[in-house]
N, C-alpha and C. Protein backbone atom coordinates (compact mmCIF):
# COMPACT_ATOMS: atom_id res chain seq x y z
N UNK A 1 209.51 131.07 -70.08
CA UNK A 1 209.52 131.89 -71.27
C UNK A 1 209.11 133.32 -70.94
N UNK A 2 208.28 133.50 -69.91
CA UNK A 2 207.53 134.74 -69.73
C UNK A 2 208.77 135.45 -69.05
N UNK A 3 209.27 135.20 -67.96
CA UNK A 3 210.61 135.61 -67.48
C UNK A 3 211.59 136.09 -68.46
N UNK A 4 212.03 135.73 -69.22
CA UNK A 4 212.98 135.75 -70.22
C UNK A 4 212.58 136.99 -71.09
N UNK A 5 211.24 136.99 -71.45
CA UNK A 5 210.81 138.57 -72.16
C UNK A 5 210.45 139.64 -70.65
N UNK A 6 210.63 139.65 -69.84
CA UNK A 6 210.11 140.86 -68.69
C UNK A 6 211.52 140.71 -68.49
N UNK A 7 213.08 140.34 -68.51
CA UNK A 7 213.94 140.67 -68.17
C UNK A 7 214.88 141.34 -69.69
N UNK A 8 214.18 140.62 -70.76
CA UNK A 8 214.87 141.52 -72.13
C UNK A 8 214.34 142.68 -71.97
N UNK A 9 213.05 142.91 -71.84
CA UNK A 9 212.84 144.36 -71.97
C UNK A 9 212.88 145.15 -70.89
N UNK A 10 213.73 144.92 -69.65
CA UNK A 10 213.86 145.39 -68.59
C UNK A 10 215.12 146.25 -69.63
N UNK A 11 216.27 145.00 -69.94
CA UNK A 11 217.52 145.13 -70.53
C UNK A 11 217.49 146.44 -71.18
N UNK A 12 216.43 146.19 -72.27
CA UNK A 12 216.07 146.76 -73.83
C UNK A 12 216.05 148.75 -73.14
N UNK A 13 215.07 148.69 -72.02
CA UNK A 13 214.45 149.95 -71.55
C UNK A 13 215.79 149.96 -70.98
N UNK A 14 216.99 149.87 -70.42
CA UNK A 14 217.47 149.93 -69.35
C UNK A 14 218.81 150.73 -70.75
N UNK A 15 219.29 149.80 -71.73
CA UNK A 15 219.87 150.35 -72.65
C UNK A 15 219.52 151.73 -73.46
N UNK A 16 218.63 151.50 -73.83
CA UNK A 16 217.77 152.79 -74.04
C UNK A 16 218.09 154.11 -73.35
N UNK A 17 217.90 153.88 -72.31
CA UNK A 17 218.53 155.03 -71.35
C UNK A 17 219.84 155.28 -71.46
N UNK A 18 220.36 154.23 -70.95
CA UNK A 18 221.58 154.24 -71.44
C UNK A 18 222.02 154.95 -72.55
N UNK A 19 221.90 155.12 -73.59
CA UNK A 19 222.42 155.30 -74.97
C UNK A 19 221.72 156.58 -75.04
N UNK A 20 220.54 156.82 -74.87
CA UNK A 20 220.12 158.38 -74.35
C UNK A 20 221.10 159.46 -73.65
N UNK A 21 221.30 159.20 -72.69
CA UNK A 21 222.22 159.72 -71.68
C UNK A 21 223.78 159.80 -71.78
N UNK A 22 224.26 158.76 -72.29
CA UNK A 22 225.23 158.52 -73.58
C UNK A 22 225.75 159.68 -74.67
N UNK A 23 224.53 159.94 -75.28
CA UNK A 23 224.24 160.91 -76.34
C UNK A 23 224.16 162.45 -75.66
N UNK A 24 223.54 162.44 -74.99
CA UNK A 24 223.46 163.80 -74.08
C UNK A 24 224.94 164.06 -73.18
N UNK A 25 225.71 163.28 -73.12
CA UNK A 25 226.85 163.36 -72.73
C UNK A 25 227.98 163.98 -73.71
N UNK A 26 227.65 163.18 -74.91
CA UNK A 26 228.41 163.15 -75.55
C UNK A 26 228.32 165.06 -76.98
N UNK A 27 227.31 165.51 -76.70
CA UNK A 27 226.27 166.38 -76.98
C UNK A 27 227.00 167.39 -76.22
N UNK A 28 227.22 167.33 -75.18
CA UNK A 28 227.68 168.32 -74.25
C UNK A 28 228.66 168.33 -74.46
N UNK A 29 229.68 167.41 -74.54
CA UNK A 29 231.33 167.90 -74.45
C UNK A 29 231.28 168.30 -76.12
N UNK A 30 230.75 168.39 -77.10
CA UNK A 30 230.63 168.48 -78.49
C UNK A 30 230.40 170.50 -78.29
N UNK A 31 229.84 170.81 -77.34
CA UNK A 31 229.24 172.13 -77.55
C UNK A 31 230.61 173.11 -76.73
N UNK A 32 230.43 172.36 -75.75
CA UNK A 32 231.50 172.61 -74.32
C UNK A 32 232.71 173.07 -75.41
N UNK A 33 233.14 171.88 -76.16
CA UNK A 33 234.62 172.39 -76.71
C UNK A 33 234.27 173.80 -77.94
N UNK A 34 233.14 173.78 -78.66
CA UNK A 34 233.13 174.53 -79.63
C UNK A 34 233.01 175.89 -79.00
N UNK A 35 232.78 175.84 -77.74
CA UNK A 35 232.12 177.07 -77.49
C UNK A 35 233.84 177.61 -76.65
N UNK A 36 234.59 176.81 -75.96
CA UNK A 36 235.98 176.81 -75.75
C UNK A 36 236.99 178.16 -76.77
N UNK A 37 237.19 176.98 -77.80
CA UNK A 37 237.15 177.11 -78.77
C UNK A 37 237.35 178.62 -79.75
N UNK A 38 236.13 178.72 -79.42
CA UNK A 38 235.34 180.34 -80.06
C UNK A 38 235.91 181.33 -79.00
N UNK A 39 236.33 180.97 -77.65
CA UNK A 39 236.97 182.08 -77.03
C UNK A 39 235.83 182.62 -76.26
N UNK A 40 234.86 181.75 -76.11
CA UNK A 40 233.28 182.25 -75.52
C UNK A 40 233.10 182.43 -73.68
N UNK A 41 234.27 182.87 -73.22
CA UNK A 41 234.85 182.44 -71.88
C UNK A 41 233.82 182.28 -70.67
N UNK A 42 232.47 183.55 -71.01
CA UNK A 42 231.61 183.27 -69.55
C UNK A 42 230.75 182.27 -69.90
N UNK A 43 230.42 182.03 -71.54
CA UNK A 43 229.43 180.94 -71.70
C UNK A 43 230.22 179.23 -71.60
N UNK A 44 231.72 179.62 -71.58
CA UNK A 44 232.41 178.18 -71.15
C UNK A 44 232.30 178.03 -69.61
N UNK A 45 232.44 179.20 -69.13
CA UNK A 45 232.51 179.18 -67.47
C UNK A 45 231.09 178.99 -67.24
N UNK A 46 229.93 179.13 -67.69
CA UNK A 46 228.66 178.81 -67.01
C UNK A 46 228.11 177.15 -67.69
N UNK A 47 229.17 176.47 -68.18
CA UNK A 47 228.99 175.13 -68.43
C UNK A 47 229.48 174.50 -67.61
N UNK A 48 230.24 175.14 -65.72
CA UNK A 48 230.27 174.49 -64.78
C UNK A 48 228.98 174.63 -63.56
N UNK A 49 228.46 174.16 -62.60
CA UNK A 49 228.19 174.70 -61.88
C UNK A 49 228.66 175.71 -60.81
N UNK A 50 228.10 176.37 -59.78
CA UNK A 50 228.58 178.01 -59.27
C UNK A 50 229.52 177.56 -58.70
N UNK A 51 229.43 176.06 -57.79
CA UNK A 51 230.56 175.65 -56.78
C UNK A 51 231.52 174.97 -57.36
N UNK A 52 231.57 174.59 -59.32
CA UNK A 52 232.61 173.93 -59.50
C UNK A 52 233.90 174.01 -59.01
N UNK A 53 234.51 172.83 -59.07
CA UNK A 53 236.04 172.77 -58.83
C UNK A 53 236.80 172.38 -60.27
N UNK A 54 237.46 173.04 -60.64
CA UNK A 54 238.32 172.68 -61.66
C UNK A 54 240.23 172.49 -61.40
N UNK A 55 240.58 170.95 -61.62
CA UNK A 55 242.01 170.67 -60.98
C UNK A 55 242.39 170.59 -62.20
N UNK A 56 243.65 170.59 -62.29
CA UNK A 56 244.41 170.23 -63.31
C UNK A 56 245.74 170.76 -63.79
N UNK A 57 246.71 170.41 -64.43
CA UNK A 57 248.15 171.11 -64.55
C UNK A 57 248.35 172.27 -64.51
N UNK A 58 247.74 173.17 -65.21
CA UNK A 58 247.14 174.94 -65.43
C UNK A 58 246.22 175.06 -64.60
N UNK A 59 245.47 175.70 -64.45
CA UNK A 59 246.27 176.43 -62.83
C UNK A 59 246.97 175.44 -61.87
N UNK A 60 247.65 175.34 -61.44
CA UNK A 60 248.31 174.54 -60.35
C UNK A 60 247.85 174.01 -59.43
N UNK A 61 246.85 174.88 -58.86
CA UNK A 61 246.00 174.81 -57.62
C UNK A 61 244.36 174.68 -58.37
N UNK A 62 243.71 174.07 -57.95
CA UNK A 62 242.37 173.81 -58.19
C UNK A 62 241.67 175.12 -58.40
N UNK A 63 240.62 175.44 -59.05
CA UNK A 63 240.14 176.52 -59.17
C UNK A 63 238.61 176.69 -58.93
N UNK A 64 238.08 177.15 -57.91
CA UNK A 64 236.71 176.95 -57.39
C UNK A 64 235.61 178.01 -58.06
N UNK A 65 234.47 177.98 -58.75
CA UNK A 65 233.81 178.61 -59.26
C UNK A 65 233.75 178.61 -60.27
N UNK A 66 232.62 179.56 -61.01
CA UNK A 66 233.09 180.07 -62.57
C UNK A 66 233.62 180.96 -62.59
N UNK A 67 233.42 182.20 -61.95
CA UNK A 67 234.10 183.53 -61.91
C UNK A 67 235.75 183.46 -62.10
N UNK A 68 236.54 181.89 -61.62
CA UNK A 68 237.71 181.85 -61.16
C UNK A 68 238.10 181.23 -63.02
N UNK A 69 237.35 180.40 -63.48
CA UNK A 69 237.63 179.83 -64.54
C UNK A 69 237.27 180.49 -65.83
N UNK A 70 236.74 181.16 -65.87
CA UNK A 70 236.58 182.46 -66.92
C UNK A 70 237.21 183.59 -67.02
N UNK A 71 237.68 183.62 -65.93
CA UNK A 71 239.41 184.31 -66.00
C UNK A 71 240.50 183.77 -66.04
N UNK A 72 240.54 182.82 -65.77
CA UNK A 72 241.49 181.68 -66.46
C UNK A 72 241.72 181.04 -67.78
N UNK A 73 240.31 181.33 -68.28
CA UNK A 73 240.34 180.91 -69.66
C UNK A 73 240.53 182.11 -70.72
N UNK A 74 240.25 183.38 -69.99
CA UNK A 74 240.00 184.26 -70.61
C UNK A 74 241.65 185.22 -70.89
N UNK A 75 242.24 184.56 -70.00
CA UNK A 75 244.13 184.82 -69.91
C UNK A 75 244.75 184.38 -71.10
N UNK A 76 244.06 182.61 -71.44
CA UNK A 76 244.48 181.49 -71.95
C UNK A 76 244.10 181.94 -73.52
N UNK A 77 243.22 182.62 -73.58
CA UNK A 77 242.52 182.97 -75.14
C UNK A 77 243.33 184.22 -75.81
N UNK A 78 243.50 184.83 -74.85
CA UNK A 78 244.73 186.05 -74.89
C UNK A 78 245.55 186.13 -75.37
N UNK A 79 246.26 184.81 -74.71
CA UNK A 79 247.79 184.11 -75.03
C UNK A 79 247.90 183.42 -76.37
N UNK A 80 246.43 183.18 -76.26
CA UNK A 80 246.72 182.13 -78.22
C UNK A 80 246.23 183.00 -79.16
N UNK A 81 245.28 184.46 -79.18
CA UNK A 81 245.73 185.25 -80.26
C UNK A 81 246.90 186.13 -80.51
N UNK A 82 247.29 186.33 -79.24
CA UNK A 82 248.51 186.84 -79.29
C UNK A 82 249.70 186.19 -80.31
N UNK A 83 249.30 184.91 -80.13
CA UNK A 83 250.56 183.79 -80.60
C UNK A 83 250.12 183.49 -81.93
N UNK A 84 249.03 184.00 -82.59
CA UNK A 84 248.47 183.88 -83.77
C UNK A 84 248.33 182.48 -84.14
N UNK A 85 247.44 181.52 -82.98
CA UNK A 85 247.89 180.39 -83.41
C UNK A 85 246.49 179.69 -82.72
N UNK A 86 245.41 179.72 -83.08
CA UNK A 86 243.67 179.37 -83.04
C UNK A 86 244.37 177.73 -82.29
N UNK A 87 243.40 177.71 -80.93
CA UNK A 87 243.48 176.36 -80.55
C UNK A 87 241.96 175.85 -80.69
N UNK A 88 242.79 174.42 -81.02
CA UNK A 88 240.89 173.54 -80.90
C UNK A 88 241.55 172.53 -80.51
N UNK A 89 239.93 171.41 -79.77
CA UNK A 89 240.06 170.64 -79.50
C UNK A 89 239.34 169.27 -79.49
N UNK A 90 239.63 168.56 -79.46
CA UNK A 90 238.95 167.20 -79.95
C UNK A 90 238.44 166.33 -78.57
N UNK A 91 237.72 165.61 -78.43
CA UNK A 91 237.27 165.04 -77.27
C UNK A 91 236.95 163.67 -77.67
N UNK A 92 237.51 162.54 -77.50
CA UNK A 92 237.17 161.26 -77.68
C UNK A 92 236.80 159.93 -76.97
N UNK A 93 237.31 159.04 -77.04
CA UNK A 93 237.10 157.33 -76.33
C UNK A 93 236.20 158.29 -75.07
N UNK A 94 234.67 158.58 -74.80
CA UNK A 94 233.78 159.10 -74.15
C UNK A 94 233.46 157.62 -72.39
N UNK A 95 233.91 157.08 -71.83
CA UNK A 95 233.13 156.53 -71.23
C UNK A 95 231.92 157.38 -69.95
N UNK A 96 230.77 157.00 -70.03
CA UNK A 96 229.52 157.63 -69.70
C UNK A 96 229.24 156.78 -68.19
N UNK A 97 229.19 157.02 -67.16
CA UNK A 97 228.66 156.27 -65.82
C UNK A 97 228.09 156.47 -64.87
N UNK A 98 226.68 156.29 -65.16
CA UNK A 98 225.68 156.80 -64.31
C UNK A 98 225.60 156.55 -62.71
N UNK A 99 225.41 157.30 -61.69
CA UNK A 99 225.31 157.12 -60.88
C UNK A 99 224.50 157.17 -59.91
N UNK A 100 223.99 156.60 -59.37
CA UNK A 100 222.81 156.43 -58.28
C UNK A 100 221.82 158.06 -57.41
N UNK A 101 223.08 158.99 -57.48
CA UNK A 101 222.05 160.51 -57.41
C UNK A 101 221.68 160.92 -58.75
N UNK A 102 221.89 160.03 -59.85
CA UNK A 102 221.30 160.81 -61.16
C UNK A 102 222.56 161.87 -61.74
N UNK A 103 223.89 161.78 -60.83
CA UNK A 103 224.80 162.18 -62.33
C UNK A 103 226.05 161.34 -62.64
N UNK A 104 226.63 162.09 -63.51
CA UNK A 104 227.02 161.33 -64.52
C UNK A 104 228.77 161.27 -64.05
N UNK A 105 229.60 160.30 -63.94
CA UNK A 105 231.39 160.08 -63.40
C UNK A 105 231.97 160.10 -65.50
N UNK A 106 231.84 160.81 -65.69
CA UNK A 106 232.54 160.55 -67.20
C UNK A 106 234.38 160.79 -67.02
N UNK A 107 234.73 160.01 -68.12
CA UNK A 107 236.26 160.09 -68.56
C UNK A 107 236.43 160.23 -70.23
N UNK A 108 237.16 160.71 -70.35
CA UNK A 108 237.82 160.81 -72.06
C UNK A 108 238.67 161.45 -72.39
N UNK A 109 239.48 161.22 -73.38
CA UNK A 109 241.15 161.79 -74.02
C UNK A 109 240.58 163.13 -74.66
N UNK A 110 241.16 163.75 -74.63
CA UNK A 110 241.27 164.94 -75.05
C UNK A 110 242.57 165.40 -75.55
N UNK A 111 242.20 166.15 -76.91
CA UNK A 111 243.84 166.80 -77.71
C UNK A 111 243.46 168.31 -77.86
N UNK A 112 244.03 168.71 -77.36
CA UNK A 112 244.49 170.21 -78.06
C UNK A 112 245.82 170.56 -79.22
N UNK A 113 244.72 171.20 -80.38
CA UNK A 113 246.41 171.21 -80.93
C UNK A 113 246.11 172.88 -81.35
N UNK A 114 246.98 173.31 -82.25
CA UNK A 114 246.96 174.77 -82.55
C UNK A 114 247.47 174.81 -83.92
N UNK A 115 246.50 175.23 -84.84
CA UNK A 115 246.78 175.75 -86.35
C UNK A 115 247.73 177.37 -86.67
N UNK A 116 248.84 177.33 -86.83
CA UNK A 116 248.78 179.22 -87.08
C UNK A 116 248.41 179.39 -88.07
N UNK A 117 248.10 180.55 -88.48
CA UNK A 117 247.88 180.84 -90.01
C UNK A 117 248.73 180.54 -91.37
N UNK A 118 248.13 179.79 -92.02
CA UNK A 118 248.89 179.27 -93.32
C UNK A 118 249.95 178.29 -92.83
N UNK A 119 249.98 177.62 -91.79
CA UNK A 119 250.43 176.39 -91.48
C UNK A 119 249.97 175.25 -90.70
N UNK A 120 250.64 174.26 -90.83
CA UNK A 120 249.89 173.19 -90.39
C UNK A 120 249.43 172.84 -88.78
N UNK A 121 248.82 172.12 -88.20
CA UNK A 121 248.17 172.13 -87.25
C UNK A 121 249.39 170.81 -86.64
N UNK A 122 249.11 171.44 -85.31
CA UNK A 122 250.28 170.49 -84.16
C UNK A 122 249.65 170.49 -83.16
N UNK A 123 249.75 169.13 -82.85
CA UNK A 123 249.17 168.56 -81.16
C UNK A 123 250.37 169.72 -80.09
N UNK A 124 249.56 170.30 -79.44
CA UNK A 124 249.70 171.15 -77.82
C UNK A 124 250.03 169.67 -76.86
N UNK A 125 249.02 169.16 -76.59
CA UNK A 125 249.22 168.05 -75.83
C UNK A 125 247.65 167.00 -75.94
N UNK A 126 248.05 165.60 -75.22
CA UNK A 126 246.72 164.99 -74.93
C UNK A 126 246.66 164.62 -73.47
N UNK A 127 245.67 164.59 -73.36
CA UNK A 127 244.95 164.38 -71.76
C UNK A 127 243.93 163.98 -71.58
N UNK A 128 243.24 163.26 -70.06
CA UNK A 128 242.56 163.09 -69.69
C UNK A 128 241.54 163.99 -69.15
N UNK A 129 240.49 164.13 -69.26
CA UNK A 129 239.19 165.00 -68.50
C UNK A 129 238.44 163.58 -67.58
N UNK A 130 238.50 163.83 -66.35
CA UNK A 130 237.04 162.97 -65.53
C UNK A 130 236.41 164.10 -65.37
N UNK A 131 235.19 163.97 -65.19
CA UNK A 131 234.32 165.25 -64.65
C UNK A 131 233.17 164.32 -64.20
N UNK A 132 232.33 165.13 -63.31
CA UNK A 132 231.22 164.94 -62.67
C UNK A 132 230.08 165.42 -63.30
N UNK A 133 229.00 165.38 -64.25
CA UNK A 133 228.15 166.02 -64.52
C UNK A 133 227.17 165.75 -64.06
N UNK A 134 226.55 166.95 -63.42
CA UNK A 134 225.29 167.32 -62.97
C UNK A 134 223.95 167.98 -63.42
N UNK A 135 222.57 167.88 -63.30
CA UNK A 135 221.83 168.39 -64.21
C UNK A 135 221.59 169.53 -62.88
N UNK A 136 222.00 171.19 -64.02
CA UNK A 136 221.62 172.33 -63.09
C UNK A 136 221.12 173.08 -63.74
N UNK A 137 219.50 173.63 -63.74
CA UNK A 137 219.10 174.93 -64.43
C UNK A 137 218.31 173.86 -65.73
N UNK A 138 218.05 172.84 -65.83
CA UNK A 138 218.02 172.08 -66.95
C UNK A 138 218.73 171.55 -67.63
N UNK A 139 220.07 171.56 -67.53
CA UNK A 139 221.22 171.14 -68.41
C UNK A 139 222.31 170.56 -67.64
N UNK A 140 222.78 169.61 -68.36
CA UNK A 140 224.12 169.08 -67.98
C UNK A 140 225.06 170.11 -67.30
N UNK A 141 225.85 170.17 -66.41
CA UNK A 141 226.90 170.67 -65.81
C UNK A 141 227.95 170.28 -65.35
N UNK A 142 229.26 170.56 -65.30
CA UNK A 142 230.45 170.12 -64.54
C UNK A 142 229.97 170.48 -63.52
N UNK A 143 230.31 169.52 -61.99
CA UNK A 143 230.47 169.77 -60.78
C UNK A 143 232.13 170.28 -60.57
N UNK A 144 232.20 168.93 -61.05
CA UNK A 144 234.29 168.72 -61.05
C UNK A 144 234.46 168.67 -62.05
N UNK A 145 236.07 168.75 -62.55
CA UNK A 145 236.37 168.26 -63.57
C UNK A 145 238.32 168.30 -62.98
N UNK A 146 238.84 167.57 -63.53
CA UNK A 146 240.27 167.00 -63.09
C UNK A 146 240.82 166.62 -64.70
N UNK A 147 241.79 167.37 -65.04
CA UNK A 147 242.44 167.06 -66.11
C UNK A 147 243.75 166.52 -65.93
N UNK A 148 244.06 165.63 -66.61
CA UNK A 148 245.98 164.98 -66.29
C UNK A 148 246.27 165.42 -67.51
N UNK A 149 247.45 165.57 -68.20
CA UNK A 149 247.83 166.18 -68.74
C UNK A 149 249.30 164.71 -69.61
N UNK A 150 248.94 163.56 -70.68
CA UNK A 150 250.14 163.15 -70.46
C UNK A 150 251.51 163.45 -70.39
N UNK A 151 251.86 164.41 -71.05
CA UNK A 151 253.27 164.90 -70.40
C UNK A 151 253.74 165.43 -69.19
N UNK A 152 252.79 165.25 -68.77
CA UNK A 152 252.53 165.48 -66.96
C UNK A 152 252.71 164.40 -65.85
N UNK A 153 252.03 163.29 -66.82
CA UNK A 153 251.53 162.48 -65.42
C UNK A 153 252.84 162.11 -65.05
C-alpha cells in the first residue's frame, strides 16, 4: 500500500510539471503570434535565440540569427500592408516534449489567414511549426524552428 502512494505522488508531482511547462509553452506561442501579428519585427526576432536557425518554405534556405529573421519578417509585414490585408494567426493541437537538457521538442498546426478591410477573412495557408525551445535570458526561446507548409509538403 505504501508503494502505491510514493509512486502516485511521484505521478501527481511529475504531471504537475508537466502541465506547468505545458502552459508556459503554450503562453509563449500565444504572445509569439500576437506580437507577429502587430508587425513587432525585432521583438518577434528576439523570441529566437542569437544562433537561431529558422527553415522553412519562405526563405528557401534556412535563416541563421535574429538579425536575418527580422528582416525577413520585416519585408513580409511590408507586403501585407501594402496588400491592405492584416495577417493573423492561430496556433493549435500544441504537443509539449520535454527533454533531458531541460528544453522543450514542441509541434503544432498553425493557420495564417488575412482579413482585408470590410471583407471576410481567408486561410493564406496551414502548417506545421516543430521548434526547439530553450530557456535564454529567463524566458522561453526558439533555438530552431522548421515550418512545412501543407501545400508544400
Amino acid at each position: 500500500m505504501a508503494v502505491e502512494l510514493v509512486v502516485t505522488a511521484e505521478r501527481t508531482l511529475q504531471s504537475h510539471e508537466f502541465a506547468a511547462l505545458y502552459a508556459q509553452a503554450q503562453q509563449f506561442y500565444t504572445l509569439q503570434m500576437q506580437i507577429l501579428d502587430a508587425h513587432d519585427t525585432e521583438r518577434w526576432a528576439d523570441t529566437f535565440t542569437e544562433d537561431a536557425v529558422f527553415e522553412g518554405p519562405s526563405p528557401a534556405v534556412p535563416v541563421p540569427a535574429r538579425t536575418g529573421l527580422a528582416r525577413y519578417e520585416r519585408a513580409g509585414a511590408a507586403a501585407r500592408r501594402l496588400a491592405g490585408s492584416p495577417l493573423s494567426h492561430w496556433v493549435g493541437m500544441l504537443d509539449v516534449r520535454p527533454r533531458a537538457d531541460g528544453s522543450l521538442h514542441t509541434r503544432c498546426s498553425a493557420v495564417a489567414h488575412a482579413t482585408p478591410t470590410g471583407g471576410g477573412s481567408r486561410v493564406l495557408y496551414v502548417c506545421v511549426m516543430e521548434d526547439v525551445l530553450v530557456r535564454s535570458r529567463g524566458e522561453w526561446r526558439i533555438a530552431y524552428r522548421r515550418v512545412i507548409r501543407d501545400d508544400l509538403a
